[in-house]
Protein backbone atom coordinates (compact mmCIF):
# COMPACT_ATOMS: atom_id res chain seq x y z
CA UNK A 1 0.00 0.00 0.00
CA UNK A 2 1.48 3.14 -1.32
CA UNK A 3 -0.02 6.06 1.67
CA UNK A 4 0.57 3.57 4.04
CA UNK A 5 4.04 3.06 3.59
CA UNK A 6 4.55 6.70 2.74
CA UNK A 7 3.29 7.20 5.89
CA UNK A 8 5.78 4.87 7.83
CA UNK A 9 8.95 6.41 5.98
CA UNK A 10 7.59 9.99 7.07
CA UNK A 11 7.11 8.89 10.31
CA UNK A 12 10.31 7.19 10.53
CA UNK A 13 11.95 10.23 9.46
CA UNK A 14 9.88 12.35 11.93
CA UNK A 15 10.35 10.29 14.79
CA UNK A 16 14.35 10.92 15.24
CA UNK A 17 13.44 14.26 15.48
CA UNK A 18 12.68 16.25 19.02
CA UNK A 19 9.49 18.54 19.59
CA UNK A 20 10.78 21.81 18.06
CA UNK A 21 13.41 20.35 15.65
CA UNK A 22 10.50 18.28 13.95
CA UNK A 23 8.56 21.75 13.73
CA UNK A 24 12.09 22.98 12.20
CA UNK A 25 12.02 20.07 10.38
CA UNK A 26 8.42 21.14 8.54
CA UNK A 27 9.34 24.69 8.30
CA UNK A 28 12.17 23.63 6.49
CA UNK A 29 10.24 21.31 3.87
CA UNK A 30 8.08 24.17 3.58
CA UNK A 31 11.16 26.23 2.12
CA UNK A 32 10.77 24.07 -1.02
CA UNK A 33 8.79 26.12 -3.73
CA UNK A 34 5.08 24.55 -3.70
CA UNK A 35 3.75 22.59 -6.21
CA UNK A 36 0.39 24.49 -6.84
CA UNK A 37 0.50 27.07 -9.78
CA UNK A 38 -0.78 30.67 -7.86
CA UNK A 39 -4.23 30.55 -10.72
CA UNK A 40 -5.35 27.54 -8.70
CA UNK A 41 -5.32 28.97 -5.50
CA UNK A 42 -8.97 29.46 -5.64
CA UNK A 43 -11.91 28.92 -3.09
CA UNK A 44 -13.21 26.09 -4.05
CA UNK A 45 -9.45 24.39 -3.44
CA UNK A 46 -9.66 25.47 0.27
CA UNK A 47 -9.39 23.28 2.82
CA UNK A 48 -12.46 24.31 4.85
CA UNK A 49 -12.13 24.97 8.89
CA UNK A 50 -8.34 25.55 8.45
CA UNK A 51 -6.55 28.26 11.24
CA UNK A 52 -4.25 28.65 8.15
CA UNK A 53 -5.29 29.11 4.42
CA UNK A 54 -4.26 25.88 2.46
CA UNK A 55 -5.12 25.14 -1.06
CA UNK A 56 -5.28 21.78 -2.35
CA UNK A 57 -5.81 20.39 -6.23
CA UNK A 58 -6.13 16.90 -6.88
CA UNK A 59 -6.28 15.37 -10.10
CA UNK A 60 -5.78 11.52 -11.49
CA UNK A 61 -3.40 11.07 -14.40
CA UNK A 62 -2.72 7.64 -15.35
CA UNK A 63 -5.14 6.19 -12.85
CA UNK A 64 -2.69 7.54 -9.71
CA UNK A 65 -3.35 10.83 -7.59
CA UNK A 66 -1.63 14.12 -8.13
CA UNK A 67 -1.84 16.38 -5.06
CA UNK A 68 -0.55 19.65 -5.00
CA UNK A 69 -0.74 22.33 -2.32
CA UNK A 70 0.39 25.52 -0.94
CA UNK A 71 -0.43 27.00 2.71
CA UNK A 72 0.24 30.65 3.69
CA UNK A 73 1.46 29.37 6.89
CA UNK A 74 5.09 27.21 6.98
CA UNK A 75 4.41 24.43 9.64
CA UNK A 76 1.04 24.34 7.73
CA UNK A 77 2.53 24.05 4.42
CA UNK A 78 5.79 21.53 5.41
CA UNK A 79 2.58 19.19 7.22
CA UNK A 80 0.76 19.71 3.84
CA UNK A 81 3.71 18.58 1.81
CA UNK A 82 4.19 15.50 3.47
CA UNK A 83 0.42 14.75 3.23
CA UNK A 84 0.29 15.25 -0.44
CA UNK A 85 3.23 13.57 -0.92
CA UNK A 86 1.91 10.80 0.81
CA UNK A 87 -1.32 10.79 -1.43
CA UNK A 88 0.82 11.32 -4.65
CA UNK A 89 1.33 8.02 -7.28
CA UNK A 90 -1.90 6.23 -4.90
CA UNK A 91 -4.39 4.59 -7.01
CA UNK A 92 -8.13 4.18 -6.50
CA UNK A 93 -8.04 1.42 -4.03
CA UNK A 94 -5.40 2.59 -1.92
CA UNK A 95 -7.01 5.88 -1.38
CA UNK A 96 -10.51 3.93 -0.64
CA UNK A 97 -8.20 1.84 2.44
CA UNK A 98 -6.73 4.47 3.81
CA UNK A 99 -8.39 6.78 6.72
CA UNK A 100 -7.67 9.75 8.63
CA UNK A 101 -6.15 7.91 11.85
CA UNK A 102 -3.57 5.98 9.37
CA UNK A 103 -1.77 9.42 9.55
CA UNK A 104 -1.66 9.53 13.48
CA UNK A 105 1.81 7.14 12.67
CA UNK A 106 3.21 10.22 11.26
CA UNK A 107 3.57 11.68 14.80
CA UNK A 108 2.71 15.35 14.53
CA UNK A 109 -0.76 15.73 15.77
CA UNK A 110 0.68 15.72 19.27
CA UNK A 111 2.92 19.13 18.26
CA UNK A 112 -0.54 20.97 17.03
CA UNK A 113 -3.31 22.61 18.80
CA UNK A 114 -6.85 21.24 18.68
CA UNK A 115 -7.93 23.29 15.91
CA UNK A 116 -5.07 22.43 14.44
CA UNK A 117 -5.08 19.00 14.32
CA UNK A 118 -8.97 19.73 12.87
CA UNK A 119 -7.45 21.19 10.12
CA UNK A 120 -5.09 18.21 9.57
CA UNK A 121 -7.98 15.91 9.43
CA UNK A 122 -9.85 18.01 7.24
CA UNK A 123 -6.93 18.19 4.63
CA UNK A 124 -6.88 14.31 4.55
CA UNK A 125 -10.73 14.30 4.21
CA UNK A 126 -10.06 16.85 1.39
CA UNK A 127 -7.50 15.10 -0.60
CA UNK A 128 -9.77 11.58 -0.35
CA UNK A 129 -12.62 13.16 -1.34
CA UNK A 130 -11.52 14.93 -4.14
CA UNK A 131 -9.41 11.68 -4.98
CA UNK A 132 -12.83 9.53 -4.73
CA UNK A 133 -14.82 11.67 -6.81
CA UNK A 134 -12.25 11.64 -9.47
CA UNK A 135 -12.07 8.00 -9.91
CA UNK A 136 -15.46 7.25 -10.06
């Protein structure tokens, strides 16, 4: 399973890392230039009931997801990186398997505040249900 084991090898990655260097460690993958050209950043790819503005477009090109993102926030972008990434290359069934507490293994929610993590949740909710309608 593709997000799943996405999902370990972030987690594996985040879990040598201490409190504020894995917030360090976001901010810094948000330095990367995002993947979402600035005419897409458009209501209707917000990720509703976000503290932080994040825009997410999925599409399916060769039967396999293509997230892309961009956040106005850094730890909010570097977390939406990794979940995109994570989505990225998954085909129809794998994004059917997969639910919201499969990303609990990547060991941030802890670091963010309620509303937060809400947002987090949302973005995953997002990404499958844009995913889902797409295949179908």
């Amino acid at each position: 399973m593709l997000i799943k084991n996405k999902i370990a090898d972030w987690g594996k990655k985040l879990s040598v890392l201490e409190g504020i260097d894995r917030l360090q460690y976001l901010v810094d993958l948000a330095d990367k230039e995002t993947s979402l050209d600035s005419d897409k950043r458009i209501n209707a790819n917000m990720v509703p009931g976000c503290v932080s503005q994040i825009w997410v477009d999925v599409r399916v090109e060769d039967n396999k997801v293509i997230a892309e993102y961009d956040s106005d926030a850094m730890i909010t972008k570097g977390i939406t990186s990794v979940v995109c990434d994570c989505f990225t290359g998954a085909n129809k069934e794998e994004v059917q398997s997969v639910l919201v507490e499969d990303f609990e293994k990547l060991g941030i929610k802890q670091l963010l505040t309620a509303q937060r993590q809400n947002g987090l949740g949302n973005l995953i909710n997002v990404i499958i249900t844009k995913s889902n309608s797409l295949f179908n």
